[in-house]
N, C-alpha and C. Protein backbone atom coordinates (compact mmCIF):
# COMPACT_ATOMS: atom_id res chain seq x y z
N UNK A 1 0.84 -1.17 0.00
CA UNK A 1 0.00 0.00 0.00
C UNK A 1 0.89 1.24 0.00
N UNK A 2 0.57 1.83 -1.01
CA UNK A 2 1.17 3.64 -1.14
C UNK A 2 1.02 4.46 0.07
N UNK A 3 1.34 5.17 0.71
CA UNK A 3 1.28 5.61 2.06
C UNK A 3 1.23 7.03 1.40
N UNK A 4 2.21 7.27 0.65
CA UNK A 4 2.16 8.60 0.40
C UNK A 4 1.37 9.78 -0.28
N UNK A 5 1.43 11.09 0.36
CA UNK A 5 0.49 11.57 -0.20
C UNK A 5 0.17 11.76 -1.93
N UNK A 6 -0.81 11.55 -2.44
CA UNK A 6 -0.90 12.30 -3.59
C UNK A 6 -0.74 13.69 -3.87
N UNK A 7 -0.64 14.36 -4.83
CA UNK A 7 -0.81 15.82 -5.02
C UNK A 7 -1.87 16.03 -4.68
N UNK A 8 -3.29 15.85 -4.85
CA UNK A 8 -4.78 16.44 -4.44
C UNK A 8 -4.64 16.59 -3.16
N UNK A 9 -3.95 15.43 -2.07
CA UNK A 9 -4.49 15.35 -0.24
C UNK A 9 -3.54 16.73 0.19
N UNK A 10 -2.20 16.73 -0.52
CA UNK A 10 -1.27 17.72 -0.29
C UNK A 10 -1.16 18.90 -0.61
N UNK A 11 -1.99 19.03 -1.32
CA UNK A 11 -2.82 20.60 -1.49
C UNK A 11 -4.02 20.71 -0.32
N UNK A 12 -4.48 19.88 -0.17
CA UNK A 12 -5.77 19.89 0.76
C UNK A 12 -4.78 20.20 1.92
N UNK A 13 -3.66 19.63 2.45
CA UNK A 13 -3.36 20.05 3.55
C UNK A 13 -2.79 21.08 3.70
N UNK A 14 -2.53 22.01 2.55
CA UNK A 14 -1.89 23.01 2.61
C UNK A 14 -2.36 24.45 2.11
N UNK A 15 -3.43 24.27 1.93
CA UNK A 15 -4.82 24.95 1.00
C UNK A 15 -5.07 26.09 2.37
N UNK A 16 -4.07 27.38 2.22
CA UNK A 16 -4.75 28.23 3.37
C UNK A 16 -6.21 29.05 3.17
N UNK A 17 -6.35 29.06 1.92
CA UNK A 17 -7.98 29.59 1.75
C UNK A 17 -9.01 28.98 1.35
N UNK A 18 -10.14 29.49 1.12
CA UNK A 18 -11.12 28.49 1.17
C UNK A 18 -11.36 27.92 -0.12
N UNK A 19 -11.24 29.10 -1.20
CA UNK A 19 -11.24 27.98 -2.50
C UNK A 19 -10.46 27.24 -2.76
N UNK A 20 -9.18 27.47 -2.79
CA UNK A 20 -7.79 26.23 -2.96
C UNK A 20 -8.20 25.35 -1.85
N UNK A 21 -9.30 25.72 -1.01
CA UNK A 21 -9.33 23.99 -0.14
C UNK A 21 -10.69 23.22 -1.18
N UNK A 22 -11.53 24.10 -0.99
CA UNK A 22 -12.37 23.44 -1.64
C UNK A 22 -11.88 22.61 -3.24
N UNK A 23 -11.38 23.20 -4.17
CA UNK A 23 -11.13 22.88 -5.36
C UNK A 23 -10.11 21.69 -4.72
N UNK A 24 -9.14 21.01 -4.08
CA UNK A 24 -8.37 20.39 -3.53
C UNK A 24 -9.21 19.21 -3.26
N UNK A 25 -10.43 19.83 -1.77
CA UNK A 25 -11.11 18.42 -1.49
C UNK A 25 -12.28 18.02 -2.69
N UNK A 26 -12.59 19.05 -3.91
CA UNK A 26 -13.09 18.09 -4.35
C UNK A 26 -12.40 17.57 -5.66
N UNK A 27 -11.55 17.18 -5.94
CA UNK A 27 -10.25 16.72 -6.28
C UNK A 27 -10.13 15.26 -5.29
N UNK A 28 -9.90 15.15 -4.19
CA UNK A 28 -9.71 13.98 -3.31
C UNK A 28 -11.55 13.69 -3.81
N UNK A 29 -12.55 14.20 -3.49
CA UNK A 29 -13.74 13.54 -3.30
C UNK A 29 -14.08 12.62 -4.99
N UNK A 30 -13.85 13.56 -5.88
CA UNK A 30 -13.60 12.71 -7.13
C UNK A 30 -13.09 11.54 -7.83
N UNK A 31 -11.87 11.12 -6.76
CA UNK A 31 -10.79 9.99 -6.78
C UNK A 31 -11.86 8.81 -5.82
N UNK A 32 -11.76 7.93 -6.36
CA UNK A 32 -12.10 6.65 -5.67
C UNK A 32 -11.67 6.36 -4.91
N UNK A 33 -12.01 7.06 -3.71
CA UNK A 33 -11.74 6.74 -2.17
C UNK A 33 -12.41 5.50 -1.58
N UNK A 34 -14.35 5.47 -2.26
CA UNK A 34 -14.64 4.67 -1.25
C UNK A 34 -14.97 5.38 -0.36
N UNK A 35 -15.08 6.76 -0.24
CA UNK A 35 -15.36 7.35 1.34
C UNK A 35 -16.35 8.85 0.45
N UNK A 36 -17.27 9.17 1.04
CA UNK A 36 -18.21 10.44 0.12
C UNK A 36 -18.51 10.81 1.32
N UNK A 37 -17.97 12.37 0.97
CA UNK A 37 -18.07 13.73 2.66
C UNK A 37 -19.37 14.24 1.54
N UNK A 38 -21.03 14.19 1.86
CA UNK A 38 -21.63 15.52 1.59
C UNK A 38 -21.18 16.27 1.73
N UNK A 39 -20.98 17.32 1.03
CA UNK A 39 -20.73 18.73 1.17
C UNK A 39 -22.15 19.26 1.29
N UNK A 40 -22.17 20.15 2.47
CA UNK A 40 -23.48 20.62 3.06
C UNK A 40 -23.11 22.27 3.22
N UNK A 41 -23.42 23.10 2.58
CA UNK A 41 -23.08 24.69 2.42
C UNK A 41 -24.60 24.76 3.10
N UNK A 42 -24.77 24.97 4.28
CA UNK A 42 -26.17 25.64 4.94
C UNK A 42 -25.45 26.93 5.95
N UNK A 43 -26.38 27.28 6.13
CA UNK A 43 -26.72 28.81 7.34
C UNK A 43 -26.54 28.24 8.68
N UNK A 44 -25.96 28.54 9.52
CA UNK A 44 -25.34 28.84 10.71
C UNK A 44 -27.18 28.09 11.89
N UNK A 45 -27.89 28.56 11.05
CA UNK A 45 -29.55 28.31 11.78
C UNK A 45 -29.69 27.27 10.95
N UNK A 46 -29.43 26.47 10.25
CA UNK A 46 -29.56 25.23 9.58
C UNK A 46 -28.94 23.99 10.27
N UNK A 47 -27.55 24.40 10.22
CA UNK A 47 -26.78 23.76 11.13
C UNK A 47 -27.22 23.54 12.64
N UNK A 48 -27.51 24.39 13.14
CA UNK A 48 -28.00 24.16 14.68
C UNK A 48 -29.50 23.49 14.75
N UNK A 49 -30.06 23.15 13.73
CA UNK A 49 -31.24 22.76 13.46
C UNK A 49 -30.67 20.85 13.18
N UNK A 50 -30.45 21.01 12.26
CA UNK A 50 -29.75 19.47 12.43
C UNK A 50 -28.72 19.16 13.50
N UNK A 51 -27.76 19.76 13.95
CA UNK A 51 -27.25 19.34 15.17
C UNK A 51 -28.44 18.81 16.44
N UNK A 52 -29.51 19.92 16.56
CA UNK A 52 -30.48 19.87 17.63
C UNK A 52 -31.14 18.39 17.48
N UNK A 53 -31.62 18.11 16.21
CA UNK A 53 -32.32 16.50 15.60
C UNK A 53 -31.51 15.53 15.61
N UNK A 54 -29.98 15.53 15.81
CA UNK A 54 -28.95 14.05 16.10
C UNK A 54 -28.78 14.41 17.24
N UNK A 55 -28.16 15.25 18.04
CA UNK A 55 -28.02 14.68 19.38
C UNK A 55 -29.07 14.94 20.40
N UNK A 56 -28.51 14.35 21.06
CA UNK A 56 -27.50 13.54 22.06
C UNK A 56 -27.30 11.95 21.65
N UNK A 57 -28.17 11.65 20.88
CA UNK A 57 -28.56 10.37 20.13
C UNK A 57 -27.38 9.56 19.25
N UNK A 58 -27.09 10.62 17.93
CA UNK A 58 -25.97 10.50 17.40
C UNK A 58 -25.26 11.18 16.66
N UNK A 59 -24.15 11.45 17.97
CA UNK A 59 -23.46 11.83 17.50
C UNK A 59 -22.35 11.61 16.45
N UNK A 60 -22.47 10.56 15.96
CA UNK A 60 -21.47 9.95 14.63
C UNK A 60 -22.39 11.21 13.63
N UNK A 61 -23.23 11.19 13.32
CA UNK A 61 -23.87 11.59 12.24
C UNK A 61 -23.80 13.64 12.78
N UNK A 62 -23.51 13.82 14.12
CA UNK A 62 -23.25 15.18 14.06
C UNK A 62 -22.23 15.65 13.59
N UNK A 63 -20.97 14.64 13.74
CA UNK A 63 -20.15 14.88 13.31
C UNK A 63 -19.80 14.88 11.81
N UNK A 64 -20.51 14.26 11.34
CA UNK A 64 -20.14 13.86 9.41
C UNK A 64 -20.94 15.51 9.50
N UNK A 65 -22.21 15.93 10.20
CA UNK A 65 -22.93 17.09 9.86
C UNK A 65 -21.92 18.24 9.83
N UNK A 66 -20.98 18.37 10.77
CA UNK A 66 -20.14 19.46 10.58
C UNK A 66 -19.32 18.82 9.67
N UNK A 67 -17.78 17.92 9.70
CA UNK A 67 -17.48 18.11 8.72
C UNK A 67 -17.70 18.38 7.27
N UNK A 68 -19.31 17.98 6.90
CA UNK A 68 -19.82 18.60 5.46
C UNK A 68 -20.21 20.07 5.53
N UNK A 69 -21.16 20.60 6.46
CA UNK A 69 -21.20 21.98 7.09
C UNK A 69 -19.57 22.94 6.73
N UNK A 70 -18.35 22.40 7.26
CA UNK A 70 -17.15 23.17 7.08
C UNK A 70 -17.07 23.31 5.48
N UNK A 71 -16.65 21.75 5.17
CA UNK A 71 -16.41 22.27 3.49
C UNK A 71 -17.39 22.37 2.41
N UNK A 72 -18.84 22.39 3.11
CA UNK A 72 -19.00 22.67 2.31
C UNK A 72 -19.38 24.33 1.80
N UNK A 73 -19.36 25.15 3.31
CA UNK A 73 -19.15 26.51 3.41
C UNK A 73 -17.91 26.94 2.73
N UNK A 74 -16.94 26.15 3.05
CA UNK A 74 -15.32 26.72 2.77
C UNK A 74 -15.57 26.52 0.99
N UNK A 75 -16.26 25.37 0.14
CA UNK A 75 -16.08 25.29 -1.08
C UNK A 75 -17.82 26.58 -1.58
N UNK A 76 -18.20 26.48 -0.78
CA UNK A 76 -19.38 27.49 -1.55
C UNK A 76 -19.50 29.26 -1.44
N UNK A 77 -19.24 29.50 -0.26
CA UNK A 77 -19.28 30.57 0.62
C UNK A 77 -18.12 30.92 1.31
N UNK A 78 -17.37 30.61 1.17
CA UNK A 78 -16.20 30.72 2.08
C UNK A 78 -16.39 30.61 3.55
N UNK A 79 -15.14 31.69 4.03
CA UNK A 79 -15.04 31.31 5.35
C UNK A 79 -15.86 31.88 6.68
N UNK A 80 -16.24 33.06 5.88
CA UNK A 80 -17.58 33.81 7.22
C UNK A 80 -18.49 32.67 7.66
N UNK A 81 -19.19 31.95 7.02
CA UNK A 81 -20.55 31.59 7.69
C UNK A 81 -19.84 29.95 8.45
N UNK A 82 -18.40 29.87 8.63
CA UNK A 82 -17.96 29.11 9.08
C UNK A 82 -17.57 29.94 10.35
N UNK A 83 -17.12 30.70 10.28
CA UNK A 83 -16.71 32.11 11.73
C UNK A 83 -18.17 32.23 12.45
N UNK A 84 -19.17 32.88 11.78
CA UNK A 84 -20.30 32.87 12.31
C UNK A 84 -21.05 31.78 13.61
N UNK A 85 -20.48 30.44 12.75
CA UNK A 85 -20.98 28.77 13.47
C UNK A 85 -19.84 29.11 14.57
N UNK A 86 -18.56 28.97 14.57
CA UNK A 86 -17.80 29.66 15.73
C UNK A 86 -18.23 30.34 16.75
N UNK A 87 -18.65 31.57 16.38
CA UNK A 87 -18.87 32.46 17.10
C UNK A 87 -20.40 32.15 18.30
N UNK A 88 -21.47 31.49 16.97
CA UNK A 88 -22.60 31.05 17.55
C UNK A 88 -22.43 30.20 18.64
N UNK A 89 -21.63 29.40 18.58
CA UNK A 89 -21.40 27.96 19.36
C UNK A 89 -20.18 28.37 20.74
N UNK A 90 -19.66 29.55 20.47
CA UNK A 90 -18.98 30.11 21.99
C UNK A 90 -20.22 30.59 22.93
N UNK A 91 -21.39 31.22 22.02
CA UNK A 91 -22.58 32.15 22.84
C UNK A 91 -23.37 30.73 23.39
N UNK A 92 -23.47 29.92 22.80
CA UNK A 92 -24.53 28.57 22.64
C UNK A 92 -23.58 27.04 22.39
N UNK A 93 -23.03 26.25 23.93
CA UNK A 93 -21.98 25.65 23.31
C UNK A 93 -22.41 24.61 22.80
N UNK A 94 -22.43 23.30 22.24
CA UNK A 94 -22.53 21.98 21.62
C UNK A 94 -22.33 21.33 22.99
N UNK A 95 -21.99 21.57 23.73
CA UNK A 95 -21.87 20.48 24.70
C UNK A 95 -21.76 18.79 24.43
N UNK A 96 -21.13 18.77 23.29
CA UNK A 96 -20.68 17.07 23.53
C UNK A 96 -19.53 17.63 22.42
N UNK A 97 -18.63 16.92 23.31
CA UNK A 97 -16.85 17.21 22.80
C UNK A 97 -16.53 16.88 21.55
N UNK A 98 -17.18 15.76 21.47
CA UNK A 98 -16.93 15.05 20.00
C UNK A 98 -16.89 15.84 19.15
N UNK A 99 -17.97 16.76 19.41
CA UNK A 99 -18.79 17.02 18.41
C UNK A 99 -18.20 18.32 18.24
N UNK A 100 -17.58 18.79 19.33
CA UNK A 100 -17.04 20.27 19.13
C UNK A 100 -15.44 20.31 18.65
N UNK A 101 -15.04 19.17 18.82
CA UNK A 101 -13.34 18.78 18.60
C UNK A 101 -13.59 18.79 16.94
N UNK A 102 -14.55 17.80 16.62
CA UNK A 102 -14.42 18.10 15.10
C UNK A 102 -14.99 19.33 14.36
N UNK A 103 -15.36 20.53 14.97
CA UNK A 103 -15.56 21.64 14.19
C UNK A 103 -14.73 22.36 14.18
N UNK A 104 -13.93 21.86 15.42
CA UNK A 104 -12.43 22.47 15.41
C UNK A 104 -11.20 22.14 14.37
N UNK A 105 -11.22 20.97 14.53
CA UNK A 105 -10.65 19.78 13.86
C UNK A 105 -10.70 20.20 11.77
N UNK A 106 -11.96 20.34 11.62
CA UNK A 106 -12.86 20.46 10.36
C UNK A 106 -12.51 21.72 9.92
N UNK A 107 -11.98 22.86 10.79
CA UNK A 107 -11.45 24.51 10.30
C UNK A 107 -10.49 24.77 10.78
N UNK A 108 -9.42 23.77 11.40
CA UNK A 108 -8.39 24.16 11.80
C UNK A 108 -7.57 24.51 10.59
N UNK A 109 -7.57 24.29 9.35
CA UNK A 109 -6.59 24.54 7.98
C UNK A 109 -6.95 26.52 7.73
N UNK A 110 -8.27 26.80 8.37
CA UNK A 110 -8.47 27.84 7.74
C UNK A 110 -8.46 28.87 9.21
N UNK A 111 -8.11 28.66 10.07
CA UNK A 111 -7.39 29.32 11.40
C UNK A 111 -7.57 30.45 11.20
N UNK A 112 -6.43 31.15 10.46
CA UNK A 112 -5.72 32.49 10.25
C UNK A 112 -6.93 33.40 9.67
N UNK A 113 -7.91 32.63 9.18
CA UNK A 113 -8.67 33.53 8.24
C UNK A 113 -10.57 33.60 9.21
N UNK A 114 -10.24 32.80 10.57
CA UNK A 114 -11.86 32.66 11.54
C UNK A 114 -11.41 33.24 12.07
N UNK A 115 -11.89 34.28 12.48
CA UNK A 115 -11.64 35.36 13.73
C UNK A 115 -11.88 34.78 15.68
N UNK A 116 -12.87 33.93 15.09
CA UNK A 116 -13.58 33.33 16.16
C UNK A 116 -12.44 31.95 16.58
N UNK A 117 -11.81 31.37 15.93
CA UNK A 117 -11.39 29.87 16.09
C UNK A 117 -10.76 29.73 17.65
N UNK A 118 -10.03 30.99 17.60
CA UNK A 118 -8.82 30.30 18.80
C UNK A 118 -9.74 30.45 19.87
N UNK A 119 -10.70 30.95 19.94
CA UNK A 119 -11.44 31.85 21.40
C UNK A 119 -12.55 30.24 21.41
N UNK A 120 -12.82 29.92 20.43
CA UNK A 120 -13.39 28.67 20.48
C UNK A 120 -12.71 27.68 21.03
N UNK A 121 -11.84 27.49 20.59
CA UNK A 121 -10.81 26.51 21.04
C UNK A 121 -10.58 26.75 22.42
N UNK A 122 -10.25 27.65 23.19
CA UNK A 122 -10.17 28.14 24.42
C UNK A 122 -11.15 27.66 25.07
N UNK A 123 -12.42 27.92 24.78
CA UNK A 123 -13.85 27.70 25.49
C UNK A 123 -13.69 26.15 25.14
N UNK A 124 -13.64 25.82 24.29
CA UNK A 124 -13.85 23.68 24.13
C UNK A 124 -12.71 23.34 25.47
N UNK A 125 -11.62 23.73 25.05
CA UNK A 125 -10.55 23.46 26.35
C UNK A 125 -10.80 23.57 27.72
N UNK A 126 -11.71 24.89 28.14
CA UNK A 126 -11.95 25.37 29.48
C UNK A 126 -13.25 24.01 29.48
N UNK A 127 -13.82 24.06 28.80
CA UNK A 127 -14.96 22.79 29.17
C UNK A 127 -14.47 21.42 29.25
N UNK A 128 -13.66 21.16 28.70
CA UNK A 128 -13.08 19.73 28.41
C UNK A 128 -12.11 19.53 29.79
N UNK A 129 -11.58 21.07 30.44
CA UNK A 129 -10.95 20.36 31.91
C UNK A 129 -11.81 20.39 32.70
N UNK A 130 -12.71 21.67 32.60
CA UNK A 130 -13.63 21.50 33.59
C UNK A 130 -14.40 20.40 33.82
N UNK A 131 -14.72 19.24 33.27
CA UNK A 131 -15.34 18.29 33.13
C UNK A 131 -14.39 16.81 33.24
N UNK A 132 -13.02 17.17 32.86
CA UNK A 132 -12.15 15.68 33.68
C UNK A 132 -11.97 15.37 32.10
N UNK A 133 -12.20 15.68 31.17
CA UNK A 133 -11.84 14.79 30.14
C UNK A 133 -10.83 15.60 29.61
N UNK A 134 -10.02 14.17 28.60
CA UNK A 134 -8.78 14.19 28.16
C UNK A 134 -8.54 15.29 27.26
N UNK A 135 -8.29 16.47 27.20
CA UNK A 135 -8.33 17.47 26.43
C UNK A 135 -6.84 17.56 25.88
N UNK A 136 -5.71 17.16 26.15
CA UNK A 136 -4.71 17.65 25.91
C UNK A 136 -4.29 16.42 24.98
N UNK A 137 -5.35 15.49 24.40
CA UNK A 137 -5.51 14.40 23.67
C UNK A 137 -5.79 14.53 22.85
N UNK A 138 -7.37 15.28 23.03
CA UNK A 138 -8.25 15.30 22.18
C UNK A 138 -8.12 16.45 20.98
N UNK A 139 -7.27 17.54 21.79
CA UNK A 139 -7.07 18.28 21.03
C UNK A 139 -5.28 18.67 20.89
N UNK A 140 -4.68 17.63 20.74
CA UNK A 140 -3.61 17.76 20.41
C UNK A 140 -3.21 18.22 19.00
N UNK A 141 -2.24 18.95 18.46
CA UNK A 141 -2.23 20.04 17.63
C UNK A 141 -2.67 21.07 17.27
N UNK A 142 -3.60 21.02 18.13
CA UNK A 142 -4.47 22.95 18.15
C UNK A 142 -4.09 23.63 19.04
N UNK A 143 -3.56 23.02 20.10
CA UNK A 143 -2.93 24.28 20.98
C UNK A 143 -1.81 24.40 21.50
């Protein structure tokens, strides 16, 4: 098995804006992975609408909800209405880690350009000790 990256994943990982990510992941989504991310470009009130209908239940499927939610904002709309979900979710948190590690996780490539990210990240962290769980695990490489 090839381990190494292709050109498409290695642009994806290096893609600091939102169209060179998008045009990148759908480049990887085109290639026969075997693996299909919906891309879900909705409103910040869309998103919290389907988050509200999977959990606490399931969260596997909140999570595929944001990672398609990220790119598919980052490939349609760029990066505001991904800052926005940030910003919303510091005022209003997700309260299940999973679920907040991967929205972190899902826009950490586009950092420099969410105004909101690190202050998010801060707040997931302050909750994740306050609560005993493994944070310095879970979110290893973001901080």
């Amino acid at each position: 098995m090839d381990l190494r990256l292709n050109q498409a994943a290695q642009d994806t990982l290096n893609a600091t804006d939102g169209a060179r990510a998008a045009a990148a992941a759908q480049e990887l989504t085109d290639q026969d992975s075997g693996f299909e991310l919906d891309l879900l470009p909705m409103t910040v009130e869309e998103l919290v609408d389907r988050l509200t209908r999977a959990l606490p239940d399931d969260a596997s499927l909140a999570v595929e909800t944001i990672f398609g939610f990220v790119e598919g904002n980052f490939a349609e709309r760029g990066v505001q209405v991904v800052d926005n979900a940030l910003w919303h979710f510091l005022q209003n948190p997700i309260g299940v880690h999973r679920v907040e590690v991967a929205l972190l996780r899902s826009s950490f490539r586009a950092q420099a350009h969410l105004p909101h990210w690190r202050a998010y990240l801060q707040s997931v962290q302050a909750s994740m000790q306050a609560d005993g769980s493994d944070w310095q695990r879970s979110l290893r490489g973001m901080v």
